[in-house]
Protein backbone atom coordinates (compact mmCIF):
# COMPACT_ATOMS: atom_id res chain seq x y z
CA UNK A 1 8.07 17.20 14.43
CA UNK A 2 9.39 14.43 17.11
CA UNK A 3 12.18 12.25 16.95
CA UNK A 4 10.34 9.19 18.03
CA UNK A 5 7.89 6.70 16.26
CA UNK A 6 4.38 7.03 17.52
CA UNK A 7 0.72 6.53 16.81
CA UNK A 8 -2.34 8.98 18.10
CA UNK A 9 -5.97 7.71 17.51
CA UNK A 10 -8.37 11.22 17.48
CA UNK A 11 -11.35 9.66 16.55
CA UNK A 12 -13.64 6.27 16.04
CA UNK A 13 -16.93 5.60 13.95
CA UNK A 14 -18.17 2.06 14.51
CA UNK A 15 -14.50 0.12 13.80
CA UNK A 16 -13.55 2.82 11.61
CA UNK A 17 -10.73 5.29 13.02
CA UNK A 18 -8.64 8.14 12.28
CA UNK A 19 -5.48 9.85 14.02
CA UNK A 20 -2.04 10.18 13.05
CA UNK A 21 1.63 8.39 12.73
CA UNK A 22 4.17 11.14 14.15
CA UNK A 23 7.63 10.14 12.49
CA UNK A 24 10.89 12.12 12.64
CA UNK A 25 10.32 12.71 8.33
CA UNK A 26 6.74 14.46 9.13
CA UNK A 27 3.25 12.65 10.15
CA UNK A 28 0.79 10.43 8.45
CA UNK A 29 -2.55 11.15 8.78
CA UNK A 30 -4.71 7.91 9.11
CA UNK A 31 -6.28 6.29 7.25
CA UNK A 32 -3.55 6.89 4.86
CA UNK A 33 -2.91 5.44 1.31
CA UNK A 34 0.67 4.75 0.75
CA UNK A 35 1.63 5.27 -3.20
CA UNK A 36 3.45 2.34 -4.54
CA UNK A 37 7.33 3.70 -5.35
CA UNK A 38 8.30 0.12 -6.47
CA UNK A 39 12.26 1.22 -7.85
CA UNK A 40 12.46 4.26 -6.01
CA UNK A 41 9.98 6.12 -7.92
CA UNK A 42 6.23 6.40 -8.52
CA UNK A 43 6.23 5.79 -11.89
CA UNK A 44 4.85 8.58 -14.41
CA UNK A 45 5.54 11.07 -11.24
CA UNK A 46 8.25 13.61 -9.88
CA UNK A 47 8.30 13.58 -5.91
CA UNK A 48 6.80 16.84 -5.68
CA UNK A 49 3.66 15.80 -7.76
CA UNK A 50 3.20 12.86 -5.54
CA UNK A 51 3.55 15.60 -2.66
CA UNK A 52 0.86 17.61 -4.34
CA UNK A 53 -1.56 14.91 -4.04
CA UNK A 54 -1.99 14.92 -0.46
CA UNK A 55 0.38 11.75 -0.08
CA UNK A 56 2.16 11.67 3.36
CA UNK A 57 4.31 9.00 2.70
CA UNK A 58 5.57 6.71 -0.16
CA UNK A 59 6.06 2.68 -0.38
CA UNK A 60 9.42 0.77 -1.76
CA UNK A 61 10.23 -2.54 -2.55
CA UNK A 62 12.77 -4.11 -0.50
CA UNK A 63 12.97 -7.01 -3.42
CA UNK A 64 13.53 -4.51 -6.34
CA UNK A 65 15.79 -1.97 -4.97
CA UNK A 66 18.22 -4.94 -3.66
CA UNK A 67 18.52 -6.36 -7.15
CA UNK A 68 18.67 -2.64 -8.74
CA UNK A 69 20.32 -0.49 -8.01
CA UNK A 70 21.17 -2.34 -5.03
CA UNK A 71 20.89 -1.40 -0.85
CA UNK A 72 24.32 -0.83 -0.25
CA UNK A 73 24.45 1.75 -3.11
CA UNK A 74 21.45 3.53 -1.89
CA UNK A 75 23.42 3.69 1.48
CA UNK A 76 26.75 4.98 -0.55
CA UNK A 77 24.53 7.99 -1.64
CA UNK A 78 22.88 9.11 1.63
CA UNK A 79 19.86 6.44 1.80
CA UNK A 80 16.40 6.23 -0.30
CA UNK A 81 14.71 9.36 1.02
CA UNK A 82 18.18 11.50 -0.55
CA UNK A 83 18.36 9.13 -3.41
CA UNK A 84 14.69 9.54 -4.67
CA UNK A 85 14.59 13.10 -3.40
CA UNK A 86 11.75 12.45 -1.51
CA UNK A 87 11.83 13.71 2.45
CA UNK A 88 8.49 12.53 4.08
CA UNK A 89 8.19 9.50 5.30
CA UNK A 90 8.74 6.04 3.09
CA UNK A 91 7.82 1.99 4.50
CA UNK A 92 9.60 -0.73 2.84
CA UNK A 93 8.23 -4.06 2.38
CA UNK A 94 10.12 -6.58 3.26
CA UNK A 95 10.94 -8.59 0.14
CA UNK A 96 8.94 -12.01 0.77
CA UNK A 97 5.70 -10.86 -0.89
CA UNK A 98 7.93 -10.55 -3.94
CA UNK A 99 9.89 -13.37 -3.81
CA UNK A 100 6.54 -15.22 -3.51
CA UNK A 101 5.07 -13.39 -6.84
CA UNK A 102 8.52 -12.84 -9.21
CA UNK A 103 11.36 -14.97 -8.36
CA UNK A 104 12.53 -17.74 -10.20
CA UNK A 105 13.79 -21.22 -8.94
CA UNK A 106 12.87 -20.41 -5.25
CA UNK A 107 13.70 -22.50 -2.51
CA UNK A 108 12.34 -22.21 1.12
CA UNK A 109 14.05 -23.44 4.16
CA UNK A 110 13.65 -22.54 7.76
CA UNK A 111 16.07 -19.87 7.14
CA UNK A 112 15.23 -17.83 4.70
CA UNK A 113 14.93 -18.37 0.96
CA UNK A 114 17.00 -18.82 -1.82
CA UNK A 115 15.89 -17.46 -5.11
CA UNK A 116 17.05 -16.17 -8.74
CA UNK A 117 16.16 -12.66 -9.88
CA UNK A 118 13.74 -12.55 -12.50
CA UNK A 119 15.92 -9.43 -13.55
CA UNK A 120 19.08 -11.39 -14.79
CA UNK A 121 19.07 -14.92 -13.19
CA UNK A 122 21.66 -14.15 -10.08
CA UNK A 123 21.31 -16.11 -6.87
CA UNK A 124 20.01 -14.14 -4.10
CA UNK A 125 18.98 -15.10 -0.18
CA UNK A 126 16.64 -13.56 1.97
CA UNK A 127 16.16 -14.21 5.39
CA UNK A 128 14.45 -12.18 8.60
CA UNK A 129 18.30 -10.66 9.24
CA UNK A 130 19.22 -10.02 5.56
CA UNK A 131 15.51 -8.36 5.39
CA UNK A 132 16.70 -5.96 8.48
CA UNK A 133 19.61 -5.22 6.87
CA UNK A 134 18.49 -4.23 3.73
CA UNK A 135 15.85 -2.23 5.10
CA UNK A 136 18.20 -0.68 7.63
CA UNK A 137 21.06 0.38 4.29
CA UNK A 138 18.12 1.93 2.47
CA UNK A 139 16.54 4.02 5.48
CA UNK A 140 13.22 3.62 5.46
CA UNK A 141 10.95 4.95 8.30
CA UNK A 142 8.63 2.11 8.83
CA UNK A 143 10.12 -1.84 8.17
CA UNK A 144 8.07 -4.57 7.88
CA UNK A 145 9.08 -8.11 9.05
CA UNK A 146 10.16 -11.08 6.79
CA UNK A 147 7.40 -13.20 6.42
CA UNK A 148 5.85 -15.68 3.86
CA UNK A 149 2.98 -15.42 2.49
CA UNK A 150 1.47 -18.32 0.26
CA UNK A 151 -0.72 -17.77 -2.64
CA UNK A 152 -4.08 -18.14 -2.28
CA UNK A 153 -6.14 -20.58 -2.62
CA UNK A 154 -4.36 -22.92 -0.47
CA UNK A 155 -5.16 -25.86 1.96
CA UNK A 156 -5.40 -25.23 5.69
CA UNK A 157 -2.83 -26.96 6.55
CA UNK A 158 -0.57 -25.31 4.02
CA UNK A 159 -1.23 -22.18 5.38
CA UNK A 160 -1.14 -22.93 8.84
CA UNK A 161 2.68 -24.68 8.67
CA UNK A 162 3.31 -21.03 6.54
CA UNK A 163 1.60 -18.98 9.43
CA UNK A 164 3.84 -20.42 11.98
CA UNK A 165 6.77 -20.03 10.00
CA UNK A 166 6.38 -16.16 9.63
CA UNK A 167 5.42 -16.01 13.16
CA UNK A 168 9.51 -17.47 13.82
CA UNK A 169 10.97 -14.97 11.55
CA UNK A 170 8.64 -12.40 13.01
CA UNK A 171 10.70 -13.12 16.10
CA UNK A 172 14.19 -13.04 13.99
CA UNK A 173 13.28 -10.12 12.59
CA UNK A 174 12.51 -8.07 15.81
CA UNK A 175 16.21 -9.10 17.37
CA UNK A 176 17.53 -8.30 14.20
CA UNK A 177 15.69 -4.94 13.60
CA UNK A 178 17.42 -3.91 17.33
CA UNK A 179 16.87 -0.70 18.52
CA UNK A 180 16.24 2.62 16.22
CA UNK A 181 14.98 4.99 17.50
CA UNK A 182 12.79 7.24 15.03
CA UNK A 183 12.28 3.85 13.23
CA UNK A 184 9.62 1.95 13.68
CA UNK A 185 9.06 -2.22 13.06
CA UNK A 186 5.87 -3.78 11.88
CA UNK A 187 4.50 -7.46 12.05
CA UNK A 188 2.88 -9.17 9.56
CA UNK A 189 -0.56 -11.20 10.54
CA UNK A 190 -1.24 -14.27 8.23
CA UNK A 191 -3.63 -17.38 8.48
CA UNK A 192 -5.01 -17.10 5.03
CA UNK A 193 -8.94 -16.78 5.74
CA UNK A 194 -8.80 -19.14 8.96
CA UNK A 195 -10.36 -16.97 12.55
CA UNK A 196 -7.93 -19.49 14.46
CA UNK A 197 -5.29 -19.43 12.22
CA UNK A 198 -5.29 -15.14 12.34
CA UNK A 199 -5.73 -15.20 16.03
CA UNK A 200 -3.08 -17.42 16.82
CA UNK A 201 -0.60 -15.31 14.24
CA UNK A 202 -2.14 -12.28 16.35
CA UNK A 203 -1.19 -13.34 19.82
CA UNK A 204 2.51 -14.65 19.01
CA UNK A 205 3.19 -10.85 17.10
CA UNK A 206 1.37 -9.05 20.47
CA UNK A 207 4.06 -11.39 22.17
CA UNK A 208 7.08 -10.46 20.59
CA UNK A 209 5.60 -6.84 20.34
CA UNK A 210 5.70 -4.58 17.73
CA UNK A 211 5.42 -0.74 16.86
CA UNK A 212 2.60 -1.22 14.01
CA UNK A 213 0.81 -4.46 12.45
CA UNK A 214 -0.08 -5.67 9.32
CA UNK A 215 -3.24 -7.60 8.01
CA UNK A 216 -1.39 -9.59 5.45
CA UNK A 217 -2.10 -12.84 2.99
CA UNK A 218 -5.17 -10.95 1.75
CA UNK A 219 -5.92 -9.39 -1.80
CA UNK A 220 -4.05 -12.49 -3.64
CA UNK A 221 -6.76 -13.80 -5.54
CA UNK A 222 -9.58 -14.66 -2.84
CA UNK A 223 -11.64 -11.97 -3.66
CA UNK A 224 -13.63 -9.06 -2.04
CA UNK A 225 -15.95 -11.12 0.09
CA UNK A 226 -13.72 -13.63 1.53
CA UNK A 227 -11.15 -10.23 1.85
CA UNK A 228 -14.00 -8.52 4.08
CA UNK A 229 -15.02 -11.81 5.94
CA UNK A 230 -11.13 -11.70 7.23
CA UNK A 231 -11.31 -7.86 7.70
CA UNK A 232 -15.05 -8.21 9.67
CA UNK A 233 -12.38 -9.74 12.99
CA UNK A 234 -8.65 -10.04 11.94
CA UNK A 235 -8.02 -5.90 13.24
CA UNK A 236 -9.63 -6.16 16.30
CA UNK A 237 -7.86 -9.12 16.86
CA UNK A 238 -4.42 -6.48 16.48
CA UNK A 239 -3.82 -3.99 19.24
CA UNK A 240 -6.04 -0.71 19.25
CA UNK A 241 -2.99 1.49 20.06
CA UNK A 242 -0.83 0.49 17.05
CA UNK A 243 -1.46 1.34 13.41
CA UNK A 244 -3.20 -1.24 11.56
CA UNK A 245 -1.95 -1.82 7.59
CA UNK A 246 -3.70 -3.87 4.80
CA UNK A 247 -1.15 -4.87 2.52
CA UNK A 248 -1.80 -4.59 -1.26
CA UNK A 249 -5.07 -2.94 -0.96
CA UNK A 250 -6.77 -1.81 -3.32
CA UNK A 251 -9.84 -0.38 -5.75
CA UNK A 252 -11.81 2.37 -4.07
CA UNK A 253 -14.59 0.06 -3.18
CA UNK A 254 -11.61 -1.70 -0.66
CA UNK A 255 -10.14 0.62 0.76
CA UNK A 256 -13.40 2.09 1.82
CA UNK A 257 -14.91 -1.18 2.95
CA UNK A 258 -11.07 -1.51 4.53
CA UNK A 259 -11.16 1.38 6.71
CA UNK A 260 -15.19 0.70 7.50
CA UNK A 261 -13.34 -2.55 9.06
CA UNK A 262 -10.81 -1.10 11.22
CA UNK A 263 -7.55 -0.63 8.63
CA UNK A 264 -5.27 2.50 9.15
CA UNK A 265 -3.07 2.26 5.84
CA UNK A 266 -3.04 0.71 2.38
CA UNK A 267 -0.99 0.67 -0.52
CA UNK A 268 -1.44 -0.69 -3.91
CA UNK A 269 0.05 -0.10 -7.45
CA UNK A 270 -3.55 0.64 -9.22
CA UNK A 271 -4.33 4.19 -9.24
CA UNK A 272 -0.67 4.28 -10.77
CA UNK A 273 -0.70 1.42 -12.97
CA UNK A 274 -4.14 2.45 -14.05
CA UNK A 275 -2.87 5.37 -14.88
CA UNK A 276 -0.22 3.98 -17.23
CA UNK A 277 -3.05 2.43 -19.47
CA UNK A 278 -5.70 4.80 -19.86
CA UNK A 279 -7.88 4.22 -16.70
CA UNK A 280 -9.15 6.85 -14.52
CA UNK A 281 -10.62 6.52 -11.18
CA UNK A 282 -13.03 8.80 -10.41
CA UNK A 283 -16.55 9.48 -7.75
CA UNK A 284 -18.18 7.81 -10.59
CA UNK A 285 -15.90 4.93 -11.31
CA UNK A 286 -13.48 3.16 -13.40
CA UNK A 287 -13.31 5.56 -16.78
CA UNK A 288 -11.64 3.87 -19.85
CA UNK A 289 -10.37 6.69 -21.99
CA UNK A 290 -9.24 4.41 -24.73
CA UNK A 291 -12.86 4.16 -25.79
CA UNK A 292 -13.88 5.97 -28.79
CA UNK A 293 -16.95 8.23 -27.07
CA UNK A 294 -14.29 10.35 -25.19
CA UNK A 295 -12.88 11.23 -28.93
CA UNK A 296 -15.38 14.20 -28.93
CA UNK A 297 -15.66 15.37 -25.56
CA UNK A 298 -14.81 18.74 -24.55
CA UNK A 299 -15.27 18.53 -20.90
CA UNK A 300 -13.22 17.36 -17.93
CA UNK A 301 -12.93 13.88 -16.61
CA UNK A 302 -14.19 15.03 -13.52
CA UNK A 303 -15.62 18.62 -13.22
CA UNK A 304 -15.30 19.01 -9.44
CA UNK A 305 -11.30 17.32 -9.15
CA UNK A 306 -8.78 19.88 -9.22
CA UNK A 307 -5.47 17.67 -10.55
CA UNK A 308 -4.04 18.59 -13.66
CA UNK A 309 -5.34 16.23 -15.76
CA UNK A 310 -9.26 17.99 -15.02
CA UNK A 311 -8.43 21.29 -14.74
CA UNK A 312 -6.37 21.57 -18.04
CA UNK A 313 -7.67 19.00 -19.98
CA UNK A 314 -10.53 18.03 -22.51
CA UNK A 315 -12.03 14.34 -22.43
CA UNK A 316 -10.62 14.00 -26.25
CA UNK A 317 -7.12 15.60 -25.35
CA UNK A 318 -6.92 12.51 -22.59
CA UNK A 319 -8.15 9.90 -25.22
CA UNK A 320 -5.55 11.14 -28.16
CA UNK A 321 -2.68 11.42 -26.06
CA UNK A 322 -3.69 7.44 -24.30
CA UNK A 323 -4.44 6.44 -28.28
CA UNK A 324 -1.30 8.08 -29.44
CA UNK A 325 0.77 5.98 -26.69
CA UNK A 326 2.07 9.60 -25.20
CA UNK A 327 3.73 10.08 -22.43
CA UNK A 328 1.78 12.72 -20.94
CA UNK A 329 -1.07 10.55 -21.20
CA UNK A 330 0.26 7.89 -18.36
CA UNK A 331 1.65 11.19 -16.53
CA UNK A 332 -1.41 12.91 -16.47
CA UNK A 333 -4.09 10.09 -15.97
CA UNK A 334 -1.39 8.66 -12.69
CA UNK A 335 -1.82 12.14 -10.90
CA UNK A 336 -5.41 12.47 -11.32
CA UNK A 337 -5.56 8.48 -10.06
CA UNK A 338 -3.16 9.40 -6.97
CA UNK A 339 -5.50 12.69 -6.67
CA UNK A 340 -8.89 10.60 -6.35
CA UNK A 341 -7.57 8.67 -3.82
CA UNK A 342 -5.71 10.99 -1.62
CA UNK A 343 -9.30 12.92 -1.56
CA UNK A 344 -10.80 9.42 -1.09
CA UNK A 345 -8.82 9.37 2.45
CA UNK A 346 -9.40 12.85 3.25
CA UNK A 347 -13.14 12.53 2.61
CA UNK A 348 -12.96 9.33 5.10
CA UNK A 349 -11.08 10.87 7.71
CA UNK A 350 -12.98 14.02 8.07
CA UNK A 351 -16.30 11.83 7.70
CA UNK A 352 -15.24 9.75 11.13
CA UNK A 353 -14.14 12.01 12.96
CA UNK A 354 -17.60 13.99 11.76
CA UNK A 355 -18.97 10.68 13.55
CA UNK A 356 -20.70 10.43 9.38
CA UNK A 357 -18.98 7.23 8.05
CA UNK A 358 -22.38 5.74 7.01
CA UNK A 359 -23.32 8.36 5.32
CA UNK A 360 -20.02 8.85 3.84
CA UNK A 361 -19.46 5.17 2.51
CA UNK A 362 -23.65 5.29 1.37
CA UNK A 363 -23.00 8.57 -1.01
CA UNK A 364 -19.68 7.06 -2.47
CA UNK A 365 -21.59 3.65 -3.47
CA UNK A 366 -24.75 5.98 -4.52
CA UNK A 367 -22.12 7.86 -6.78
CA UNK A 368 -20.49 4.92 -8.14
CA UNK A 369 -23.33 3.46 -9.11
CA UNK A 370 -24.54 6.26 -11.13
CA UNK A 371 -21.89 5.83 -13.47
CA UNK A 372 -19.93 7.77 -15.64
CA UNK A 373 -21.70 10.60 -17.48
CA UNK A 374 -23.15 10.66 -20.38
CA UNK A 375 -22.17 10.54 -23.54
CA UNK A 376 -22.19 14.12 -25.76
């Protein structure tokens, strides 16, 4: 355990790497996936469970938890990681991805933006300080800088005047973030899918210096190619002795072309949200147990996973309970998602440092592609 924030690479396989975050809460082996915590919890799933699944540390959203229950609440009752009853590390987005996506009625200036909560209509502002301050009331380990980030697609110039704009409240967000020891601040990359754009956003944030950066502006509708065409230079163009985090990201196919590229962490809501409506994800790929050829099936989703879900449960108990609308159904199918791809990072961290990532990523496209088995 240490008191301080840093970052240990043990070993590289072409770009791709793995080492570990030391925090005061524990240590994060990279690469890691982050499960998405959106209102304090990972929906479907105790803290524990989440635990049990190989997770070292959880998301939350800065945006949600300010509207509900609020930051200064959290703070009241000891901070997020006492509130959620969660004790390993947690990042928190900053809120501008969100206000982006959800808000209402929202109105940028050069200091911040004003929006309306899409949970009752009240008038909120976020700005690089406000950000900090949140963040700071709810505790979280690792805080990420205000930024904006513009749907895509978008015109160059567009994106550019938004690049620059995140690259000032980068700056804001680093006086305002101070000095916190055990905490650590990360900055957010954008330039859409622009090489000049990204390595002009990457040499103002190695300016202003941060502990960790961030590949954002990807995975918002451009799709996997233009996502990997970014990916193929935007980390190198980030400092080697920092973490490196994709925001948002992704299917299995992503993250492992993701960390082929360079990328450290990754969070996304899928393997959750899948979870909630009947889809597995497994060596074999995306499994549907709505459809009716599970209704028969005695045998495990997966016969070599070890969640729950596998070891205790038929093919046809997963499809009644996800037909039925039960709850265990969006319990079970979540853990064996968050399962999948906590072995999905294990089996790509033990592959590089093996000095195997070919092989690795070649067998888990082989697999995929054999599809799910067959019918009884």
């Amino acid at each position: 355990m240490t008191d301080r924030f840093s970052f240990a690479l043990h070993a590289t396989d072409g770009a791709a790497r793995t080492g570990a975050i030391s925090t005061p809460r524990g240590t994060i082996r990279t690469p890691a996936f982050m499960p998405v915590g959106t209102a304090a919890t990972v929906k479907a799933m105790l803290p524990d469970s989440v635990a049990a699944t190989g997770a070292d540390i959880l998301l939350g959203n800065t945006y949600h938890l300010m509207l509900r229950p609020g930051a200064e609440r959290v703070a009241r009752l000891g901070g997020l990681h006492s509130f959620m009853n969660w004790d390993r590390p947690i990042l928190t987005d900053s809120g501008g991805f969100q206000v982006m996506s959800l808000a209402d009625l929202r109105r940028l200036t050069e200091e911040g933006v004003t929006f309306r909560s899409h949970v009752d209509g009240s008038k909120h502002f976020l700005s690089p300080e406000t950000s900090m301050e949140i963040q700071r009331l709810l505790g979280s380990d690792i805080v990420m800088a205000f930024d904006e980030c513009p749907a895509l697609p978008a015109d160059e110039a567009r994106v550019a005047e938004s690049m620059r704009l995140s690259m000032r409240w980068a700056e804001r967000s680093k006086a305002a973030f101070g000095d916190r020891p055990g905490h650590a601040l990360f900055g957010i990359q954008q330039g859409g899918v622009t090489r000049e754009l990204r390595q002009e956003s990457a040499e103002a944030l190695t300016r202003i210096g941060f502990d960790g950066y961030a590949v954002g502006g990807l995975a918002v509708g451009e799709g996997q190619e233009a996502m990997f065409g970014v990916l193929d230079y935007a980390p190198g163009m980030l400092p080697a002795d920092r973490p490196r985090y994709l925001m948002g990201v992704g299917k299995p196919d992503d993250i492992v072309g993701a960390v082929k590229r360079g990328i450290d962490m990754m969070d996304c809501v899928l393997p959750s949200r899948s979870g909630r409506t009947g889809q597995a994800w497994t060596r074999r790929g995306q499994v549907n147990l709505r459809n009716a050829r599970h209704a028969d099936d005695p045998r495990p989703l997966d016969e070599a996973c070890t969640c729950p879900a596998c070891r205790g449960y038929s093919r046809a108990y997963l499809h009644h309970v996800v037909r039925a609308k039960e709850m265990i159904a969006g319990m079970l199918l979540t853990w064996h998602n968050l399962h999948y791809y906590q072995e999905l990072m294990a089996g790509m961290r033990d592959a590089i440092a093996a000095g195997r990532f070919a092989a690795f990523e070649a067998e888990f496209h082989a697999a995929r592609a054999a599809g799910d088995i067959e019918p009884v």
